[in-house]
C-alpha atoms as a PDB file:
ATOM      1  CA  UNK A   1     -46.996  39.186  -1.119  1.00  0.00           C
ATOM      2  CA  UNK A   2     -44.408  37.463   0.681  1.00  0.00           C
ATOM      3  CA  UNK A   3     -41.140  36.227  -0.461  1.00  0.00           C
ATOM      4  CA  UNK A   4     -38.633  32.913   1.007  1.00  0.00           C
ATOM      5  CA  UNK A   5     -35.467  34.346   1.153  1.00  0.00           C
ATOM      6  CA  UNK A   6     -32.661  31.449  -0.005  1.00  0.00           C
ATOM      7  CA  UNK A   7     -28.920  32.211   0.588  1.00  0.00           C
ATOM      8  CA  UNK A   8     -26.378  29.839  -0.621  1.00  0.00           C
ATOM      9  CA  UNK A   9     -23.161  29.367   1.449  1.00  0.00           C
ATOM     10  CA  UNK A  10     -20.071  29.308  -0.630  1.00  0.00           C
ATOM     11  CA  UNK A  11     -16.690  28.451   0.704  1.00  0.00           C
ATOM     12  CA  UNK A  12     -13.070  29.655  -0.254  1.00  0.00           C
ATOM     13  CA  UNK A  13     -12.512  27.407  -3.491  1.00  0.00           C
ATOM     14  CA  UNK A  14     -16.255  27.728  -4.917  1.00  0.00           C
ATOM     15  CA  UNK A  15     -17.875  24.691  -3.213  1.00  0.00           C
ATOM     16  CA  UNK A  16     -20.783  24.933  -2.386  1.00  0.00           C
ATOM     17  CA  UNK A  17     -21.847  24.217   1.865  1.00  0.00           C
ATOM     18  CA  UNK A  18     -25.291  24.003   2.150  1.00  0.00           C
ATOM     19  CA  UNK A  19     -28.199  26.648   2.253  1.00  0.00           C
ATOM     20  CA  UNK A  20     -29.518  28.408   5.389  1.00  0.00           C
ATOM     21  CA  UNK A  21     -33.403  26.616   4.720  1.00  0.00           C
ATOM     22  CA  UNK A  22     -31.765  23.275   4.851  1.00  0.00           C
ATOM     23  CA  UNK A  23     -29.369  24.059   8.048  1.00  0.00           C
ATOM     24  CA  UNK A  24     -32.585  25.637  10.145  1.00  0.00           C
ATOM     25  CA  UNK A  25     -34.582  22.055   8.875  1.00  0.00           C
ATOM     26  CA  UNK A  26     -31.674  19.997  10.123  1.00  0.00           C
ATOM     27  CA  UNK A  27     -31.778  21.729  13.720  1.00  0.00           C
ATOM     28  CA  UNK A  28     -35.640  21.366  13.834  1.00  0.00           C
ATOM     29  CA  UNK A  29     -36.217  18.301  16.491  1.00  0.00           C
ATOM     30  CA  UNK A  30     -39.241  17.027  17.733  1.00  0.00           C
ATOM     31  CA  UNK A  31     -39.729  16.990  21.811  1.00  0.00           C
ATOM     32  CA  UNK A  32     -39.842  13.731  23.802  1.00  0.00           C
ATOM     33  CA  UNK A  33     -42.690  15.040  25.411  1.00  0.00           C
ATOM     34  CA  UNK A  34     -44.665  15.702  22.489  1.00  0.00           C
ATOM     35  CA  UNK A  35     -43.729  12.341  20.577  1.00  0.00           C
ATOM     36  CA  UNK A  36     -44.654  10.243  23.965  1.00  0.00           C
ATOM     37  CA  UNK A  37     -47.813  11.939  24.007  1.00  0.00           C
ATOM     38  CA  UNK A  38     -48.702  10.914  19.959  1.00  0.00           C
ATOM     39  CA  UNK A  39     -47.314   7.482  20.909  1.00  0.00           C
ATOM     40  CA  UNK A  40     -50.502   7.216  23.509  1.00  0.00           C
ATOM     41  CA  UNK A  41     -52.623   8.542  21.546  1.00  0.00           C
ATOM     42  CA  UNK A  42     -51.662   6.279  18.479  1.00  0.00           C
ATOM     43  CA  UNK A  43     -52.897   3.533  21.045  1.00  0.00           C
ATOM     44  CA  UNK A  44     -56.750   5.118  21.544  1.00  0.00           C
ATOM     45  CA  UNK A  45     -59.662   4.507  18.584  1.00  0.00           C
ATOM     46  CA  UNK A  46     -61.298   7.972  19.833  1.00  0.00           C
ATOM     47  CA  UNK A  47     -57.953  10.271  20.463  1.00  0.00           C
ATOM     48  CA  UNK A  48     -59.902  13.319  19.952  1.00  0.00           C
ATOM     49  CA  UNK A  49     -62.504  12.200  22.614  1.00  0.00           C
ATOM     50  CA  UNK A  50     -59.484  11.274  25.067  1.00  0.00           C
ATOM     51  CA  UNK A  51     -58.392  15.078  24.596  1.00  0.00           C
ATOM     52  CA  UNK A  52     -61.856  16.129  25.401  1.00  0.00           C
ATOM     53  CA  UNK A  53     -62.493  13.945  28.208  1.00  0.00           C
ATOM     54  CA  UNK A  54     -59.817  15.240  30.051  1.00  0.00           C
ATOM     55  CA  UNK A  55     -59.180  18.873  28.751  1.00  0.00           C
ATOM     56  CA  UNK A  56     -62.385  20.303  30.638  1.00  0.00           C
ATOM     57  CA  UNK A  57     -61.567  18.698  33.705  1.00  0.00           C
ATOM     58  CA  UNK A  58     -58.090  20.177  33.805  1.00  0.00           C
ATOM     59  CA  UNK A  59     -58.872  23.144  32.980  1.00  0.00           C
ATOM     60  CA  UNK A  60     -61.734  23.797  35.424  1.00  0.00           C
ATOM     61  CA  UNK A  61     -59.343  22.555  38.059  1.00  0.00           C
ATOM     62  CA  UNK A  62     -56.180  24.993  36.641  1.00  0.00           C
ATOM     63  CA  UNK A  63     -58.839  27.663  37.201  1.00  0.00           C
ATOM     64  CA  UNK A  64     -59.835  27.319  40.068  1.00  0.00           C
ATOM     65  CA  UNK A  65     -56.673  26.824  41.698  1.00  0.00           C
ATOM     66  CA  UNK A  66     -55.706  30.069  40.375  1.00  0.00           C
ATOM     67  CA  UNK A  67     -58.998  31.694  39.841  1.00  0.00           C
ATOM     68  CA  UNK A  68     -57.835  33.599  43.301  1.00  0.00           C
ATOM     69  CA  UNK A  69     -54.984  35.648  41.471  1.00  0.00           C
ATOM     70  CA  UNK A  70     -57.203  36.881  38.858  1.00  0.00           C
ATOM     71  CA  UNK A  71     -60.246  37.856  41.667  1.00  0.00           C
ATOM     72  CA  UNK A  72     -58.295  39.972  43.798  1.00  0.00           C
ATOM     73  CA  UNK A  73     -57.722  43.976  43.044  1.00  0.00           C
ATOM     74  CA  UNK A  74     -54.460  46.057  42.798  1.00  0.00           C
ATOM     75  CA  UNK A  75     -54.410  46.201  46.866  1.00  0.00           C
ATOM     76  CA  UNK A  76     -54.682  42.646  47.441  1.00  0.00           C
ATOM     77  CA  UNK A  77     -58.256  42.324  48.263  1.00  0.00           C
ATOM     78  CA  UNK A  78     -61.152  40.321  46.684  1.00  0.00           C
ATOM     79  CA  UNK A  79     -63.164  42.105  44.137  1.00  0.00           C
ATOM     80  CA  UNK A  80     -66.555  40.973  44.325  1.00  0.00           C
ATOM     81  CA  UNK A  81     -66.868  41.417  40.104  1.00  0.00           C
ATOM     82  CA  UNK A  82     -63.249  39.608  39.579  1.00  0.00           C
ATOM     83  CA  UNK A  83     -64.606  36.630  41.751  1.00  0.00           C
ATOM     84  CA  UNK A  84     -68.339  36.587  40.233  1.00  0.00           C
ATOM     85  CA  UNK A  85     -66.274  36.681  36.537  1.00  0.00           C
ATOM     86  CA  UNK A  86     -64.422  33.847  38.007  1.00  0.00           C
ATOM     87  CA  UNK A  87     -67.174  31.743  38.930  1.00  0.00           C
ATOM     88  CA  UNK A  88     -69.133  31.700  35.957  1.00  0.00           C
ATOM     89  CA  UNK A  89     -66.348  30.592  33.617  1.00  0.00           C
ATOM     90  CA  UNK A  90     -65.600  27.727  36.062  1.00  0.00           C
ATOM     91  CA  UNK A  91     -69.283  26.915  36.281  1.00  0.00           C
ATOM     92  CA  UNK A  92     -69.412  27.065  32.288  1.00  0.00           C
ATOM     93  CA  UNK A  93     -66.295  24.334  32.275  1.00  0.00           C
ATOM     94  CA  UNK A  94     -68.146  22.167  34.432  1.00  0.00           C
ATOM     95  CA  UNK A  95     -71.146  21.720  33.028  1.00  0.00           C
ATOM     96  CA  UNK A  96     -69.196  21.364  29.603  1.00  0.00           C
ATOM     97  CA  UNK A  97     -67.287  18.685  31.396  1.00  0.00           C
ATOM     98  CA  UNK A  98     -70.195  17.318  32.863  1.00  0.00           C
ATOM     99  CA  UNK A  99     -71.949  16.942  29.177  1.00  0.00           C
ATOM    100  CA  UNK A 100     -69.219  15.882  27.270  1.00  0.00           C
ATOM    101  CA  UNK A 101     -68.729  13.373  29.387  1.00  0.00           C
ATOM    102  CA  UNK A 102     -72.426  12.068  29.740  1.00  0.00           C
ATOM    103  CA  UNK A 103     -73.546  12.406  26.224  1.00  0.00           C
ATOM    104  CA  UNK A 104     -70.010  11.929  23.743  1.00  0.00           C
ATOM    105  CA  UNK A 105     -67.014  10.115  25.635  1.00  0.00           C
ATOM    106  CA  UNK A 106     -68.535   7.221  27.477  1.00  0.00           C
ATOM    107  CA  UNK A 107     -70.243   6.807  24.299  1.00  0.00           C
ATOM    108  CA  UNK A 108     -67.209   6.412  22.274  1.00  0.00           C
ATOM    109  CA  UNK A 109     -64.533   5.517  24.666  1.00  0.00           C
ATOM    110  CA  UNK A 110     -66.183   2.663  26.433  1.00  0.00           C
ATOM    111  CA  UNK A 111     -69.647   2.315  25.161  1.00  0.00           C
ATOM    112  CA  UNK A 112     -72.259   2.963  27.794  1.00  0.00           C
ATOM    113  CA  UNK A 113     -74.762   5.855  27.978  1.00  0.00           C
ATOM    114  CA  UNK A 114     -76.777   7.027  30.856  1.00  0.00           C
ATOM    115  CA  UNK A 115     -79.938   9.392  30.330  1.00  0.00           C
ATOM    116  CA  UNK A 116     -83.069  10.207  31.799  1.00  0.00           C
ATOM    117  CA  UNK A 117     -86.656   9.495  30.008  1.00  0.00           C
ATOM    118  CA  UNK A 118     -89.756  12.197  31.910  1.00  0.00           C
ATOM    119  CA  UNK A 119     -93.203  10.381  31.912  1.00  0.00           C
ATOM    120  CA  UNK A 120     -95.433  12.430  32.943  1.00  0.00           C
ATOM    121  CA  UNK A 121     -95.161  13.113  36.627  1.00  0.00           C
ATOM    122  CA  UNK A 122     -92.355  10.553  37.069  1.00  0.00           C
ATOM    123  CA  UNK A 123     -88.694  10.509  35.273  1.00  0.00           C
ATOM    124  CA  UNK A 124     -87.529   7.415  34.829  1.00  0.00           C
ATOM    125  CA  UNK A 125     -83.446   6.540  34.873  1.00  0.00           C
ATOM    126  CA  UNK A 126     -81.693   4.637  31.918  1.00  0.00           C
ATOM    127  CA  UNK A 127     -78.453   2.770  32.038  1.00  0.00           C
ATOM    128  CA  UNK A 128     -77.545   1.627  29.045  1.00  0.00           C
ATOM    129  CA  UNK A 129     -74.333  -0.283  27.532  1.00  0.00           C
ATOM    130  CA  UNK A 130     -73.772  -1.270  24.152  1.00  0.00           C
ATOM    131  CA  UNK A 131     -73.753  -5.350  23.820  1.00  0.00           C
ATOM    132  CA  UNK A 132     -70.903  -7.164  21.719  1.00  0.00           C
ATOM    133  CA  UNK A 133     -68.758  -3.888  21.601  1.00  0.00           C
ATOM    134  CA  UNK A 134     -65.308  -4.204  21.614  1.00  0.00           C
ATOM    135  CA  UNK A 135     -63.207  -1.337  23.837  1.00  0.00           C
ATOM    136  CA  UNK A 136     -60.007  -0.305  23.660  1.00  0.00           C
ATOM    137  CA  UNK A 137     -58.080  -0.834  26.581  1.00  0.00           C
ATOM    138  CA  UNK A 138     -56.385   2.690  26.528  1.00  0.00           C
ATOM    139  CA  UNK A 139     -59.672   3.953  26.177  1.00  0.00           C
ATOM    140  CA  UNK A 140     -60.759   2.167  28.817  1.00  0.00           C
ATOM    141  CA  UNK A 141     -57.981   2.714  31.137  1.00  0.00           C
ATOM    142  CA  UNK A 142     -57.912   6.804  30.623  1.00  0.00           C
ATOM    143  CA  UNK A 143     -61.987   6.649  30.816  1.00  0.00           C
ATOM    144  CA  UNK A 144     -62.035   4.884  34.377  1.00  0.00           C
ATOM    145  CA  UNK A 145     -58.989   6.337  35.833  1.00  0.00           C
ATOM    146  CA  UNK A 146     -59.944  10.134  34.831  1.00  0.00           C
ATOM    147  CA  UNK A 147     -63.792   9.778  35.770  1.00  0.00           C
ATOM    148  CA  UNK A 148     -62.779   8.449  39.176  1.00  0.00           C
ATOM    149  CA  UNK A 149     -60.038  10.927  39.525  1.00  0.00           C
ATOM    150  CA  UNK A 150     -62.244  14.275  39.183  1.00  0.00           C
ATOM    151  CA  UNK A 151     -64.506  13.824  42.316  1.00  0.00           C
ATOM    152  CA  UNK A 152     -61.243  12.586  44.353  1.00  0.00           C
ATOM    153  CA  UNK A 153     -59.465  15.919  43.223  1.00  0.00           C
ATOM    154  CA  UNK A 154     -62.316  18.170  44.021  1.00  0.00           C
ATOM    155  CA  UNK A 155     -62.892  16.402  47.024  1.00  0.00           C
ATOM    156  CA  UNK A 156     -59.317  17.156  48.353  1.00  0.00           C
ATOM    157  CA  UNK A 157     -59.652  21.116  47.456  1.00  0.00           C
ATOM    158  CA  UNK A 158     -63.074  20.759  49.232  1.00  0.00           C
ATOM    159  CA  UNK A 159     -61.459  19.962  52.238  1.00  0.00           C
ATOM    160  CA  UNK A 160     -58.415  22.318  51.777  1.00  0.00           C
ATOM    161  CA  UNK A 161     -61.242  25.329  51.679  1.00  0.00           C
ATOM    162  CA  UNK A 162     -63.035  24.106  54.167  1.00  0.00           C
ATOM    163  CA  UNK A 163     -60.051  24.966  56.108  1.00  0.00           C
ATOM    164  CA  UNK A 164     -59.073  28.086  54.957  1.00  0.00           C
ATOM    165  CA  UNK A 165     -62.918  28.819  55.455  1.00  0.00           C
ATOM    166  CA  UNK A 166     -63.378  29.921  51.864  1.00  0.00           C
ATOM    167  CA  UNK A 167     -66.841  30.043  51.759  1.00  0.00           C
ATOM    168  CA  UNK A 168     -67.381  31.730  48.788  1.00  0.00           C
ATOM    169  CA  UNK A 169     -65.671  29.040  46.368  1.00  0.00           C
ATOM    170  CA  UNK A 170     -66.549  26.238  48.329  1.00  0.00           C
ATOM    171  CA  UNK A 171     -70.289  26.668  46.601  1.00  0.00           C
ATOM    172  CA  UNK A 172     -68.333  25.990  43.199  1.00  0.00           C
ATOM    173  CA  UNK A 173     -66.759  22.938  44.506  1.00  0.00           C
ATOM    174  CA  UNK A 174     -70.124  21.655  45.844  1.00  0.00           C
ATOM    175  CA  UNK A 175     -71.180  22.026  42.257  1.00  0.00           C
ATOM    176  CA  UNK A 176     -67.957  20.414  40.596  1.00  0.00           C
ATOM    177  CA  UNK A 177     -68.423  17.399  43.343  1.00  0.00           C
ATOM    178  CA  UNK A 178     -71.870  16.958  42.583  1.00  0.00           C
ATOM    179  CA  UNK A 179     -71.824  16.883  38.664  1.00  0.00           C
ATOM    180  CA  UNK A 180     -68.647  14.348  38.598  1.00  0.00           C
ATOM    181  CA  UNK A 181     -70.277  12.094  40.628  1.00  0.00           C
ATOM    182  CA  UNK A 182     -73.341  11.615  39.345  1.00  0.00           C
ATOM    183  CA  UNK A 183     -71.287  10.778  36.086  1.00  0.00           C
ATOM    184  CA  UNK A 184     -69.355   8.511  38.330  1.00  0.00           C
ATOM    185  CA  UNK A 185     -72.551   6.973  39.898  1.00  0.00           C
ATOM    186  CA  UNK A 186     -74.570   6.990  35.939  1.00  0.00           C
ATOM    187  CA  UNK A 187     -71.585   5.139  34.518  1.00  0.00           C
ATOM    188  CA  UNK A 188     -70.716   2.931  37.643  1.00  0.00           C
ATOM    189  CA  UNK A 189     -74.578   1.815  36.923  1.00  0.00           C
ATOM    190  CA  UNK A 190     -73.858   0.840  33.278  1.00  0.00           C
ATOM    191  CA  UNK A 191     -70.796  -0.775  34.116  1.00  0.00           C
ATOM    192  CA  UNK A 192     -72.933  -2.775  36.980  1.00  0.00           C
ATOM    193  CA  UNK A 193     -75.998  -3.504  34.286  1.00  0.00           C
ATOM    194  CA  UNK A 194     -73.067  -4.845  31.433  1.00  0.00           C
ATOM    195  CA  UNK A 195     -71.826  -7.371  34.063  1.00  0.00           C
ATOM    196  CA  UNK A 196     -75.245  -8.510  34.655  1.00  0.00           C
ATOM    197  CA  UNK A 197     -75.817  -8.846  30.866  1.00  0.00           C
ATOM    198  CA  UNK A 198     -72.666 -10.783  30.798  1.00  0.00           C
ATOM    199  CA  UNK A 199     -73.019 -12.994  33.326  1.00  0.00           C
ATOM    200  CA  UNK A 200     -76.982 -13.919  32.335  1.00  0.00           C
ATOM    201  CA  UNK A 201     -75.083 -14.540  28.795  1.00  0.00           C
ATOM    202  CA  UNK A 202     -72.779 -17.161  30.751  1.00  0.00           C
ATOM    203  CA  UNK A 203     -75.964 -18.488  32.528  1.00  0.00           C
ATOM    204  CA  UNK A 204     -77.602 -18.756  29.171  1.00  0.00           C
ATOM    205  CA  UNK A 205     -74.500 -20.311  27.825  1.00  0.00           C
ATOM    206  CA  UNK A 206     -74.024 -23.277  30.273  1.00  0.00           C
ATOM    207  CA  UNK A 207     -77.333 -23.665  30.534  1.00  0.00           C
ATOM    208  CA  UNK A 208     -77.232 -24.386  26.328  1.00  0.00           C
ATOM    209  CA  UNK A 209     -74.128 -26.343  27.010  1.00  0.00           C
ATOM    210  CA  UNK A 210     -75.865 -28.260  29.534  1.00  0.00           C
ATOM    211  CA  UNK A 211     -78.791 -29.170  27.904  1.00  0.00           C
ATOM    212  CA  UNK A 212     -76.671 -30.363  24.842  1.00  0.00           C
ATOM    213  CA  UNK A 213     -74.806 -32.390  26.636  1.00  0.00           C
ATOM    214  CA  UNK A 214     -78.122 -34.128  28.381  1.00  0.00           C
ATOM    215  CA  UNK A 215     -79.519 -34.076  24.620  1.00  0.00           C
ATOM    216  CA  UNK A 216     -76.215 -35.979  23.332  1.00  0.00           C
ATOM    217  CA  UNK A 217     -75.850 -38.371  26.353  1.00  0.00           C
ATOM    218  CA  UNK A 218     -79.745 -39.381  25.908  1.00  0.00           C
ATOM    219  CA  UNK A 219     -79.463 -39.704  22.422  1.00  0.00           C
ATOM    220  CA  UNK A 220     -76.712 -42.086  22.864  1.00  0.00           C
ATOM    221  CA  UNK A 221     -78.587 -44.194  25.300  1.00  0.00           C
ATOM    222  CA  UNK A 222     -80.978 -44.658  23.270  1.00  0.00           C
ATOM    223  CA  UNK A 223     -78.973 -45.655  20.562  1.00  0.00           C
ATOM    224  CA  UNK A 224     -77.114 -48.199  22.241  1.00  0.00           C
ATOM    225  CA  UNK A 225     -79.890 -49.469  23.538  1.00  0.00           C
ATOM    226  CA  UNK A 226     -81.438 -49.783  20.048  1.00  0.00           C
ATOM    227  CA  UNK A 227     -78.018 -51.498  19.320  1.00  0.00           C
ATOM    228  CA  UNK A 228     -78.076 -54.014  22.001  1.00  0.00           C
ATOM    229  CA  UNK A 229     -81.753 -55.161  21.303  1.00  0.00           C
ATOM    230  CA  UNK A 230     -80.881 -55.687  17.561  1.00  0.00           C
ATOM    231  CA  UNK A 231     -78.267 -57.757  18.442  1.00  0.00           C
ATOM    232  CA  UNK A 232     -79.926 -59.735  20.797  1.00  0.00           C
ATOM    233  CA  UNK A 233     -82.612 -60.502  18.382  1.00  0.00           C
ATOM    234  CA  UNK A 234     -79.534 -61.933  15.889  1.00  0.00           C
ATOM    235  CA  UNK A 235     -78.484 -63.824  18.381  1.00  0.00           C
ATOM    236  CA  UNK A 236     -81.899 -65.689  19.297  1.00  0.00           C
ATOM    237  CA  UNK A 237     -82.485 -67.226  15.997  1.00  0.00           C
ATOM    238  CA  UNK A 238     -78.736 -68.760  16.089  1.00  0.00           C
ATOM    239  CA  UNK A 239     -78.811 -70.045  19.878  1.00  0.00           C
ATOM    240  CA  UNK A 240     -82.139 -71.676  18.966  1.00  0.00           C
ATOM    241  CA  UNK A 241     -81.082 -73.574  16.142  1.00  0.00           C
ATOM    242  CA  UNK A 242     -77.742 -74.787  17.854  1.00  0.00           C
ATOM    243  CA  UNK A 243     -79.888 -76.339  20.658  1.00  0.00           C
ATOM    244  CA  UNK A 244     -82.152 -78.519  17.993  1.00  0.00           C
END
């Protein structure tokens, strides 16, 4: 069982100063860093898929940059089981990362879905984006910005091993460049097939606005025409009886 311990702080003449609970709650502050980071989050409609969208990523690249400390033995060396260990939890993040991303946060964050339908001999590619959805601009902004981040990142540490001629973890990079950008390439295709949708709904909508227009200007043609003949058969009676 446990017990709260409450002292009570007297002073010389018997008044009473305050107990300890309520001095430790008065020094208890929050961190800017960790109220900034609610503020943002406040702003998102998914925050938890936000956290998720980016926590794989980081992580895969935290480990690889130092997955070398944790490979290498007492004398300095490589160990072959260290690196292999190594490896397979990066691999693991990635294709988390890799799903996540695919199947859960473009969903949410910015609605658009890629997938991949198999008939029969043939597989057959999908792009999809949801019509009439409203996105969040955070959303939006930390989908875009993070997706096209990842391959740019790898990319640079692909290069950096290619120097140091680190063969052996340039086969996970490989991997991490090719699963972040086909998510790049599946989503850059939704993106592309929701600005064709959009602009065949502007085509369709001029098009209506056109044809209304024609419809409205015909219509009162017609009916000033109608107007004018009336009138001029008013008229004929009159003339023809001034004239007799």
């Amino acid at each position: 069982m446990s017990h709260d311990l409450h002292f009570d702080v007297h002073s010389a003449d018997g008044t009473l100063q305050g107990s300890m609970d309520d001095a430790n709650e008065s020094n208890i502050t929050t961190t800017p860093s960790s109220s900034s980071s609610r503020m943002a989050l406040s702003q998102s409609s998914h925050p938890i898929a936000c956290i998720f969208h980016c926590f794989f990523k980081l992580a895969a690249l935290v480990l690889y940059i130092f997955g070398g400390y944790f490979s290498t033995n007492k004398y300095g060396k490589s160990s072959g089981a260290k690196f292999i260990t190594v490896s397979v939890f990066l691999i693991l993040l990635l294709a988390a990362d890799f799903w996540v991303v695919k199947n859960i946060t473009g969903r949410l964050l910015v609605g658009l879905r890629w997938w991949n339908q198999v008939e029969g001999e043939s597989t057959r590619w999908i792009f999809e984006s949801a019509p009439n959805r409203a996105v969040n601009k955070f959303d939006h902004s930390v989908f875009w910005t993070v997706l096209y981040m990842t391959p740019v990142a790898w990319a640079c540490l692909f290069m950096i091993g290619l120097l140091k001629l680190e063969l052996g973890w340039l086969l996970t990079v490989c991997m991490a460049l090719a699963l972040s950008g086909a998510n790049v390439y599946g989503y850059y295709k939704c993106s592309s097939d929701q600005k064709a949708k959009f602009q065949q709904m502007m085509q369709q909508g001029a098009q209506a606005g056109a044809m209304s227009m024609i419809r409205s200007n015909l219509f009162g043609f017609l009916a000033s025409t109608a107007t004018g003949n009336n009138q001029a058969n008013t008229n004929a009676p009159n003339a023809s009886a001034t004239y007799v």
